[in-house]
Protein backbone atom coordinates (compact mmCIF):
# COMPACT_ATOMS: atom_id res chain seq x y z
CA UNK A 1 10.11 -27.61 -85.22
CA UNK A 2 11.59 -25.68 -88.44
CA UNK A 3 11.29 -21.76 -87.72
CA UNK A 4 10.46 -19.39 -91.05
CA UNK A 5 13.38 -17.08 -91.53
CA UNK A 6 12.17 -14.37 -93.40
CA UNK A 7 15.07 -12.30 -95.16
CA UNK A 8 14.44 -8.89 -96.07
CA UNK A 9 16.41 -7.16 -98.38
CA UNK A 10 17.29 -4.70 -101.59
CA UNK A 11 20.42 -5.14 -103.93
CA UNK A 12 21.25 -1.66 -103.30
CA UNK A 13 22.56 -2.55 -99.27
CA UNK A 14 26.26 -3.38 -99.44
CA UNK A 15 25.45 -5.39 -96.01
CA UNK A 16 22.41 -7.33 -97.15
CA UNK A 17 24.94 -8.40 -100.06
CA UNK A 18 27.47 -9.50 -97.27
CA UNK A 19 24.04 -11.44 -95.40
CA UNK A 20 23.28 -12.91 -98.57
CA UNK A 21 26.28 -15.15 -98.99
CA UNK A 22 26.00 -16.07 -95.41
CA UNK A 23 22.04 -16.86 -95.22
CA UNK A 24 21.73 -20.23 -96.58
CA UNK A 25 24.19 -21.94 -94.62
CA UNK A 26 23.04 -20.45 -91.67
CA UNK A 27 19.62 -22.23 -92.82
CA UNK A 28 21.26 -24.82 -93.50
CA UNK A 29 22.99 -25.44 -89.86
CA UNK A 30 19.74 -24.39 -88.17
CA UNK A 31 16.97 -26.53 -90.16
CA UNK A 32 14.84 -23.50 -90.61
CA UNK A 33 12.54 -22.71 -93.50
CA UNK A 34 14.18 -19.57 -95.13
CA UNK A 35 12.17 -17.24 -97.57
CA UNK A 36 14.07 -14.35 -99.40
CA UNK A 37 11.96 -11.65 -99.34
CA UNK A 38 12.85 -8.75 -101.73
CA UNK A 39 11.78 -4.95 -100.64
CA UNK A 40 12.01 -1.87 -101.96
CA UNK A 41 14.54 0.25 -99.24
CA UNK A 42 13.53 3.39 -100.80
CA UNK A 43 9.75 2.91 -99.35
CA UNK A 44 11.12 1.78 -96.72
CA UNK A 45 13.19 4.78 -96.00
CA UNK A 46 10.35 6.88 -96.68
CA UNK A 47 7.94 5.34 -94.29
CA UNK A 48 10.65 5.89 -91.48
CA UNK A 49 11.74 9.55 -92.78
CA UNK A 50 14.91 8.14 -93.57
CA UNK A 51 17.27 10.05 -96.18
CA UNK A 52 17.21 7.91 -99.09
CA UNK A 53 20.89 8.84 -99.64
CA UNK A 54 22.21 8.07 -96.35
CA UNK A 55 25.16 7.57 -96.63
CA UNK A 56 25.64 10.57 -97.45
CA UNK A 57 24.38 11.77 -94.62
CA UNK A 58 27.52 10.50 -92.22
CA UNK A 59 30.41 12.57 -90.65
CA UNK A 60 33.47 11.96 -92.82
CA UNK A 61 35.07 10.37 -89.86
CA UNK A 62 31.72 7.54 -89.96
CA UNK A 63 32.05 7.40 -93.89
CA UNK A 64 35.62 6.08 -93.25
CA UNK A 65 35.18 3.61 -90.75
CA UNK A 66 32.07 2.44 -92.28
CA UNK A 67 34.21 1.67 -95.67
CA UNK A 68 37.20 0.06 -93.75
CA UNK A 69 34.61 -2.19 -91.99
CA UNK A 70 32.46 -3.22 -95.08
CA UNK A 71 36.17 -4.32 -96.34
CA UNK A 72 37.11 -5.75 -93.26
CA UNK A 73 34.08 -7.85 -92.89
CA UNK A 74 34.15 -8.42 -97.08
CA UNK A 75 37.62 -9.90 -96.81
CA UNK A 76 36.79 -12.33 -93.35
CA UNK A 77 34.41 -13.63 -95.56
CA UNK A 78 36.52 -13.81 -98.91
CA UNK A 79 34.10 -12.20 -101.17
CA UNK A 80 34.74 -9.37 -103.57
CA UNK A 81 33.01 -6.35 -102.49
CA UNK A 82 33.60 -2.74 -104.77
CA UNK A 83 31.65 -0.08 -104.20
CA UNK A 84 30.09 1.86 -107.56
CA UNK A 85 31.01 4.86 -108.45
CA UNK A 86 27.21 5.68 -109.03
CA UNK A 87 25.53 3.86 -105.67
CA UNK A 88 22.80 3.78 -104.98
CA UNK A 89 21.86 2.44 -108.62
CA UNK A 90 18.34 2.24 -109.40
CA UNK A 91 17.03 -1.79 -108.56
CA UNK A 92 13.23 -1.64 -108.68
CA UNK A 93 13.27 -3.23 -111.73
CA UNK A 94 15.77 -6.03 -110.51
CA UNK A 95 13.68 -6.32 -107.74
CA UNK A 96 10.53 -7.11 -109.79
CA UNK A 97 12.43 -9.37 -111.58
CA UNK A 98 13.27 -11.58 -108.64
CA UNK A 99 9.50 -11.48 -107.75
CA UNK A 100 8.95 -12.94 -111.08
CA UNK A 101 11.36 -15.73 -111.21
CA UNK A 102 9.55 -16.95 -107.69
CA UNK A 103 12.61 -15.39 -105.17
CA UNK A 104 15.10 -17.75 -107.12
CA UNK A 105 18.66 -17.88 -105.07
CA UNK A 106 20.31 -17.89 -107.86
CA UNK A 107 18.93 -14.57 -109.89
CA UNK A 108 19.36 -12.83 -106.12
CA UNK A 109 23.07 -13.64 -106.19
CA UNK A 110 23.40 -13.06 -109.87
CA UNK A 111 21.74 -9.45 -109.33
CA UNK A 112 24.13 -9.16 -106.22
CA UNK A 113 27.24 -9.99 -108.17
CA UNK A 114 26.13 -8.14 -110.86
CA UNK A 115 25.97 -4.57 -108.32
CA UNK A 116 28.67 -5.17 -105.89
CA UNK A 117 31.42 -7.05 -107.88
CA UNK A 118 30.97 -6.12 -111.37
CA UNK A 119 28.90 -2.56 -110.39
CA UNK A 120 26.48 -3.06 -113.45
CA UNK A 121 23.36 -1.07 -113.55
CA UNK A 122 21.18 -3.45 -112.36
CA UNK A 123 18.00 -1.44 -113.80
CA UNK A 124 19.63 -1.80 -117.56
CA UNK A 125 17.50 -4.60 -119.53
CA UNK A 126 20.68 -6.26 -121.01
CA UNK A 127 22.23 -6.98 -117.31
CA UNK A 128 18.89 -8.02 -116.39
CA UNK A 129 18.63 -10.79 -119.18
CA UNK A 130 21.83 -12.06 -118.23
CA UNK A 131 21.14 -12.19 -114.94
CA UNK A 132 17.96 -14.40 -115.56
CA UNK A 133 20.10 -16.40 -118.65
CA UNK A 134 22.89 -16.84 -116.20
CA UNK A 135 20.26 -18.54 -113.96
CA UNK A 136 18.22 -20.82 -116.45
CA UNK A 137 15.63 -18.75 -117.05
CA UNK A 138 14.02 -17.41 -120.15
CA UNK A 139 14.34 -13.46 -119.66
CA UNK A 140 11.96 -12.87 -122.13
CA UNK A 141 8.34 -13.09 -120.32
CA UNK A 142 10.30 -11.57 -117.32
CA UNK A 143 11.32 -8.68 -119.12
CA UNK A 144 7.83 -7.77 -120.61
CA UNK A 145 6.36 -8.34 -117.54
CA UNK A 146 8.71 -5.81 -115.60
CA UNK A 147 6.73 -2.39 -116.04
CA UNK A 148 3.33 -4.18 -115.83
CA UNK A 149 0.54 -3.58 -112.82
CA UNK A 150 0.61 -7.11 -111.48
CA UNK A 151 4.59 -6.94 -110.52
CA UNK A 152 4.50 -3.35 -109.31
CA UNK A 153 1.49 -4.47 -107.33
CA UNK A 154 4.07 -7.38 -105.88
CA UNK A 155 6.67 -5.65 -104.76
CA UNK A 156 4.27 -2.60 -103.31
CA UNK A 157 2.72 -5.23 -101.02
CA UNK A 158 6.60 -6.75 -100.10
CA UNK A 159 7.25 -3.51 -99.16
CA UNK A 160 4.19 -2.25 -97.22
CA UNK A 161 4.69 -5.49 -95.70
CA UNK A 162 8.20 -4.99 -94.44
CA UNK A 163 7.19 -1.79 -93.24
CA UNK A 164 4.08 -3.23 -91.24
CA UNK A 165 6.52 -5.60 -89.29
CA UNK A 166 8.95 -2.41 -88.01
CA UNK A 167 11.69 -3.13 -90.90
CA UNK A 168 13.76 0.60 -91.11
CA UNK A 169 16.51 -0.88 -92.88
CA UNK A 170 18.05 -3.95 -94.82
CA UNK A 171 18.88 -6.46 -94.41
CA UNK A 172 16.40 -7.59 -92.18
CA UNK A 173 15.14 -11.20 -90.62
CA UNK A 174 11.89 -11.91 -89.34
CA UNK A 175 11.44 -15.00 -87.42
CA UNK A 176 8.61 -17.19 -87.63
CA UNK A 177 6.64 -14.03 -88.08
CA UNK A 178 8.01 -12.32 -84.31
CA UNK A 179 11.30 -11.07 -83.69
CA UNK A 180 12.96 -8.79 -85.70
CA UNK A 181 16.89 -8.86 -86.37
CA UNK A 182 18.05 -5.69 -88.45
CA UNK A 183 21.66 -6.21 -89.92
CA UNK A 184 24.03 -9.15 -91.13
CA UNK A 185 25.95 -9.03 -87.72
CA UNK A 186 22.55 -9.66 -86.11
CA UNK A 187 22.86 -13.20 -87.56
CA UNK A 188 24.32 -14.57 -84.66
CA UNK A 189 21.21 -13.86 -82.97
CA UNK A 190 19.04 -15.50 -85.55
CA UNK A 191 21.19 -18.33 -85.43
CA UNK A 192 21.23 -18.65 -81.42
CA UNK A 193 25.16 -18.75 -81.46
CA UNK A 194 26.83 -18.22 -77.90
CA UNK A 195 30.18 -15.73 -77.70
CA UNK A 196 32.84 -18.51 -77.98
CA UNK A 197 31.14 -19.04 -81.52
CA UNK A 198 31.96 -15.52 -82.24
CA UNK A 199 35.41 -15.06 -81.00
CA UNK A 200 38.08 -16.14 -82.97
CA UNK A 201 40.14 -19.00 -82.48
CA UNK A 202 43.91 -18.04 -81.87
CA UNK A 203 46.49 -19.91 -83.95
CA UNK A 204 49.47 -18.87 -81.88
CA UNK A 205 50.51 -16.17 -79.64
CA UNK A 206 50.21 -12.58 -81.76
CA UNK A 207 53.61 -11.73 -83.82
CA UNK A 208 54.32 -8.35 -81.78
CA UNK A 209 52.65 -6.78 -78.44
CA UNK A 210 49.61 -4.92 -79.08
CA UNK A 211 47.81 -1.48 -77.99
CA UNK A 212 44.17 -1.30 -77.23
CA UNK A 213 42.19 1.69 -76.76
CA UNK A 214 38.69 2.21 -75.64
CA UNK A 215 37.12 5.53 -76.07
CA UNK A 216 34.05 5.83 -73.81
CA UNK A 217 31.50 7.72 -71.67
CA UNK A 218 28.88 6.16 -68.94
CA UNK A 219 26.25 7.99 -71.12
CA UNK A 220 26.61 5.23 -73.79
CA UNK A 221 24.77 1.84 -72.93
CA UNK A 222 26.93 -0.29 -76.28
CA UNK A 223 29.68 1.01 -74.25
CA UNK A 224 29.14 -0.17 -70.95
CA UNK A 225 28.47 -3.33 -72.34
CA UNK A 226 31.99 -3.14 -74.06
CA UNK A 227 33.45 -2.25 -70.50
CA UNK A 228 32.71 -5.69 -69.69
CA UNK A 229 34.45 -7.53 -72.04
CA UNK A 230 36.93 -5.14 -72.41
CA UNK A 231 39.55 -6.86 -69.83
CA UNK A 232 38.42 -10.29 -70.76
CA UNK A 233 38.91 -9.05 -74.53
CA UNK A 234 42.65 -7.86 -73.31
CA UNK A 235 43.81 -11.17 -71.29
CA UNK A 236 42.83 -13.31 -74.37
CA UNK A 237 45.15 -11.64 -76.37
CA UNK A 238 47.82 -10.22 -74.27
CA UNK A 239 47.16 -6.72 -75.52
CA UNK A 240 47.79 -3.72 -73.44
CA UNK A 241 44.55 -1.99 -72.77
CA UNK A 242 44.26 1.56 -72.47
CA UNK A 243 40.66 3.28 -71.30
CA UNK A 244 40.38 6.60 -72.69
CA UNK A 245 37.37 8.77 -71.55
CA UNK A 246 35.52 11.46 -73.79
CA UNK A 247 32.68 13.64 -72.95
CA UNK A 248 30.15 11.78 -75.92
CA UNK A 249 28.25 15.02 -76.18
CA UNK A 250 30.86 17.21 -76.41
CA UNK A 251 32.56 15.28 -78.76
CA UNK A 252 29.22 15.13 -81.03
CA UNK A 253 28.81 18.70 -81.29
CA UNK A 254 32.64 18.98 -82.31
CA UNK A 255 31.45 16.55 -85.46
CA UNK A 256 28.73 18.03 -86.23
CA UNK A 257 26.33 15.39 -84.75
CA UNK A 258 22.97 14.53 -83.06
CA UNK A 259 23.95 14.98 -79.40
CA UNK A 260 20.96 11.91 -78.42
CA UNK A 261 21.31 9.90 -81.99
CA UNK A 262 18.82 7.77 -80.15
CA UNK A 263 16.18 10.64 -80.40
CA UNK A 264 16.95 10.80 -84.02
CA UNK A 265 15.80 7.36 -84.95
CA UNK A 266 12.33 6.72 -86.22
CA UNK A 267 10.16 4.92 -83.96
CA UNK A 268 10.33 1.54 -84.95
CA UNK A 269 14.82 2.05 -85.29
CA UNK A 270 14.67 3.11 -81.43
CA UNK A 271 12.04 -0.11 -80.71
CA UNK A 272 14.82 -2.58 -82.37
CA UNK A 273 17.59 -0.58 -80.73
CA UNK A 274 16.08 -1.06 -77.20
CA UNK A 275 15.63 -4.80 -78.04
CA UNK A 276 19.03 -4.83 -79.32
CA UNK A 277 20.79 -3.64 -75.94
CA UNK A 278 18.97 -6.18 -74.12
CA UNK A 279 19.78 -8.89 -76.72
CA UNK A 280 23.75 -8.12 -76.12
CA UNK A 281 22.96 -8.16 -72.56
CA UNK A 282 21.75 -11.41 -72.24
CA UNK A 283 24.40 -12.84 -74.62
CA UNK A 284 27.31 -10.97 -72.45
CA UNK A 285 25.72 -12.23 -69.37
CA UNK A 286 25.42 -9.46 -67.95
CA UNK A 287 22.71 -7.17 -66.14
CA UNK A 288 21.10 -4.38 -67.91
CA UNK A 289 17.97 -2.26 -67.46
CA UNK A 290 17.50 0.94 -69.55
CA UNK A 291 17.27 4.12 -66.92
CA UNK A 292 14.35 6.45 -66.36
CA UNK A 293 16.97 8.98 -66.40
CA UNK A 294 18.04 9.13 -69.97
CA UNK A 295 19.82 10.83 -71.36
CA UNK A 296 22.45 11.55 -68.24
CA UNK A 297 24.65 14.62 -67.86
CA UNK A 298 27.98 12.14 -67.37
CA UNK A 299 30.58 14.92 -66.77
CA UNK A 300 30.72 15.06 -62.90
CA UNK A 301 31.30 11.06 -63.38
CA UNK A 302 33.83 11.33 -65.86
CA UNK A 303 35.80 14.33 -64.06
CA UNK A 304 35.47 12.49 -61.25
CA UNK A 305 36.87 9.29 -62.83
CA UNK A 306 39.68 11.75 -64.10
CA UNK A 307 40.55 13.22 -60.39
CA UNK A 308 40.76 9.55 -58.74
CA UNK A 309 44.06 8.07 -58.55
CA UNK A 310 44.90 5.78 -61.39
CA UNK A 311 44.51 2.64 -58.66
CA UNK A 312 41.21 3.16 -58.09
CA UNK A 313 39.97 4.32 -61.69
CA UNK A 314 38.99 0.87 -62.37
CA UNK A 315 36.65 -0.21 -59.51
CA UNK A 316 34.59 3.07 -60.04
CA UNK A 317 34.14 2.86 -63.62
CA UNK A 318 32.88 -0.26 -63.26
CA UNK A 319 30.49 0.71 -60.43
CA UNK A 320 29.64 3.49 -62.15
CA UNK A 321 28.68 1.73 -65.08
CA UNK A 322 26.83 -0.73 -63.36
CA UNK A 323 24.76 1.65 -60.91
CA UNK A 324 23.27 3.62 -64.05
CA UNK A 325 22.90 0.72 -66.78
CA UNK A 326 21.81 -1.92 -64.50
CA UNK A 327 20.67 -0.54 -61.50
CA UNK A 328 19.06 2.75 -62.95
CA UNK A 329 20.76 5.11 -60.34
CA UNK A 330 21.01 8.72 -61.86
CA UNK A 331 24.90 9.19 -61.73
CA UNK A 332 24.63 12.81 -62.21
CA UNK A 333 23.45 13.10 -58.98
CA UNK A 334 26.14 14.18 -56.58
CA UNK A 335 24.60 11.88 -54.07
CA UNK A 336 24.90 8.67 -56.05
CA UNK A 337 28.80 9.64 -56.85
CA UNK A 338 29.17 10.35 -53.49
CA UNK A 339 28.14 6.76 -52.12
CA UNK A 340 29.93 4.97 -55.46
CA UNK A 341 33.49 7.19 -54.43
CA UNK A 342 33.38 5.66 -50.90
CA UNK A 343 34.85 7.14 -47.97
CA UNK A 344 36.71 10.52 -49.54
CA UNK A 345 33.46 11.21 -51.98
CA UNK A 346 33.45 14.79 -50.86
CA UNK A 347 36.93 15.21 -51.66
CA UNK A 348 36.89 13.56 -55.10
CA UNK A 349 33.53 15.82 -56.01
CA UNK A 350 35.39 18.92 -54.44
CA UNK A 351 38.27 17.68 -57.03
CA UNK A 352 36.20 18.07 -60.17
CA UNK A 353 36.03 22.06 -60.01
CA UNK A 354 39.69 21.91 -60.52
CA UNK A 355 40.49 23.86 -63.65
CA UNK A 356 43.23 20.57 -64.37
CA UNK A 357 40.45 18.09 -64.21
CA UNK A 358 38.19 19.92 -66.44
CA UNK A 359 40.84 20.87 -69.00
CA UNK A 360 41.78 16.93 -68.54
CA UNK A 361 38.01 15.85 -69.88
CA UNK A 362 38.15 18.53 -72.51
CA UNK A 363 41.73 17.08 -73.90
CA UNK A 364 40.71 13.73 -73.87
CA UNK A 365 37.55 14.45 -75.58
CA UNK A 366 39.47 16.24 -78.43
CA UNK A 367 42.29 13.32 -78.16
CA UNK A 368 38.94 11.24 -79.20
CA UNK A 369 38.01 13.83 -82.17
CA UNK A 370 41.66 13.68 -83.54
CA UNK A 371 41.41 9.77 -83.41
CA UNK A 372 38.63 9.75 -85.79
CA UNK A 373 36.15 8.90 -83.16
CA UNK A 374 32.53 9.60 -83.38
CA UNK A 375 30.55 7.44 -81.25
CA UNK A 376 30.70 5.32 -78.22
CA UNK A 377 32.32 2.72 -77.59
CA UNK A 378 35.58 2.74 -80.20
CA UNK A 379 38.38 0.68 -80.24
CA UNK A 380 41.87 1.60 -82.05
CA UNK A 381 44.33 -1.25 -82.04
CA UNK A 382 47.86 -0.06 -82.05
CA UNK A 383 47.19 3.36 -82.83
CA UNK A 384 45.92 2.75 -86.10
CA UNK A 385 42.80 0.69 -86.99
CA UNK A 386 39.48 1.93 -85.36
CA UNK A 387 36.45 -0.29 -85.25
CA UNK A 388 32.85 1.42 -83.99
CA UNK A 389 30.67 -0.17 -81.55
CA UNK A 390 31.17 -3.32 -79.39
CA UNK A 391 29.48 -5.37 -81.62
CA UNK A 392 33.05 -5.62 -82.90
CA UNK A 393 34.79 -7.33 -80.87
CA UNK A 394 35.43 -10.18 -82.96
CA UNK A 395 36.75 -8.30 -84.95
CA UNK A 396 38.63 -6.60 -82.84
CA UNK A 397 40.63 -9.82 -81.23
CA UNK A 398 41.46 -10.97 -85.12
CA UNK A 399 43.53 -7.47 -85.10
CA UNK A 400 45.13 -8.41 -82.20
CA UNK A 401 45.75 -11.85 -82.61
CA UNK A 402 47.69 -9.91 -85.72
């Protein structure tokens, strides 16, 4: 049977622009019913005490990766993608005007277009009429129906409705009325794609040998589900991979950031977020189970990680990663460390009191900081380029298939 893909979205989200060229071919390949489904992210914001400006809440170290991925995942899909000088632009009225027109795909791309390649201000009646001319329409009725009670009363109900079914964000995709997918590079999920329809095909061997670096801590469940395609992620691509621990927390006050973001997130952000981690998990193939012991004091682990000899650094980050995200042992008990180090546990724990070791977690956490980093896990090919998150893999392995 044909599913009903609800898409949720505003003109003002740079990403629900990128979803929007993507979303009816997606419907396409998949049979399913898809409804556009305009809402106003300002209301939404507000419902989930979210600053209506925010990005301008980020760390300037976020604000720059987050512009070099929007262009990064702009150009993959060759579409033209500026941001306006004046974002966010008012789009209520745009917004009404697609409820008018009966959700028509082509006024929502012509809005789209309209804010992110030509940066018009989508609330100014003359780019509205040629939006709706550009479209077949007549903009006339349209336009002197904007400001009236019947389309306010529309897009109030859209919204109250979003908010209803846990939407904190755009753009957003509601499935036959259930599950909840927040963010264009959640399609996969809605689609029901598999990781070899994710990762790139190679065309040849890469040009020159590459660097990759993974920051991390064992306090971060995206990263320990990077950890295990991080080796895999290396082989395919012949790149040299280089694990680089950082304490997270320290390294979050240094920015200027939440030390749990996860406690930061209104309740229906941490509710997708939890679903999220166990969606990754099951496409990864891999075992996960959130622990009781949340948020974990990781820097006995990751001293003791440091104090290990580089030969056996491997086999107990893995373990370690394993015996907290999937097995929901609290590894900042000595005991658990202990049993995960083996044989010569006391000695490694005795080990982490060293002045060296410390002063070893404290440089690479600032090595991290001076990278750009700001969150767990983060990738920098060669040096240079820095992707966030290992929901990025794909695009990492197109840098280094480079």
């Amino acid at each position: 049977m044909a599913r009903r893909v609800d898409f949720w979205f505003d003109y003002t989200c740079p990403y629900a622009y990128l979803a929007s060229v993507q979303v009816e071919a997606m419907a396409r390949r998949t049979g399913d019913d898809l409804r556009w489904r305009p809402m106003l992210l300002g209301g939404v914001f507000r419902a989930n005490d979210t600053p209506q400006k925010l990005f301008a809440t980020l760390s300037p170290a976020k604000a720059a990766h987050n512009a070099a991925d929007l262009a990064r995942q702009a150009a993959y899909l060759g579409v033209p993608l500026t941001m306006p000088a004046a974002h966010p632009m008012r789009s209520v009225e745009a917004l009404r005007a697609t409820l008018a027109t009966g959700c028509d795909p082509a006024v929502i791309h012509g809005f789209y277009r309209a804010y992110w390649v030509e940066n018009a201000p989508i609330a100014d009646p003359a780019v509205i009429a040629r939006v709706l001319r550009d479209a077949g329409h007549d903009p006339g009725p349209v336009l002197a129906a904007l400001d009236g009670a019947e389309l306010r009363e529309r897009l109030r109900v859209e919204t109250d409705e979003a908010i209803a079914r846990g939407i904190f964000g755009a753009p957003s995709f509601v499935v036959d009325g259930g599950a909840m997918y927040w963010g264009n590079d959640r399609m996969h999920f809605v689609e029901g794609l598999a990781p070899a329809d994710l990762i790139p095909t190679p065309e040849g061997p890469p040009s020159m040998p590459h660097t990759l670096e993974l920051y991390w801590d064992f306090s971060s469940p995206f990263a320990y589900l990077a950890s295990t395609q991080a080796e895999a992620l290396a082989q395919r691509t012949g790149a040299t991979l280089v694990w680089r621990p950082m304490l997270l927390g320290g390294l979050f006050r240094a920015i200027g950031q939440a030390i749990v973001p996860l406690e930061t997130w209104s309740a229906a952000k941490q509710k997708h977020g939890f679903d999220d981690m166990h969606r990754w998990a099951a496409f990864w193939n891999v075992p996960f189970a959130f622990p009781q012991s949340f948020p974990v004091n990781s820097i006995k682990a990751l001293r003791c990680w440091l104090a290990l000899p580089e030969e056996r650094r491997d086999a107990f980050r893995a373990a370690t990663f394993r015996a907290y995200w999937a097995e929901g042992k609290d590894i900042a008990d000595e005991a658990v460390l202990r049993a995960l180090l083996g044989d010569d546990g006391d000695a490694v724990l005795a080990r982490t009191a060293d002045p060296a070791v410390k002063q070893a977690l404290v440089d690479a956490t600032k090595r991290a900081e001076d990278a750009g980093v700001f969150g767990a896990p983060t990738w920098v090919v060669d040096g240079k380029e820095l992707f966030w998150g290992q929901d990025r893999i794909p695009f990492v392995e197109r840098a280094l298939q480079a």
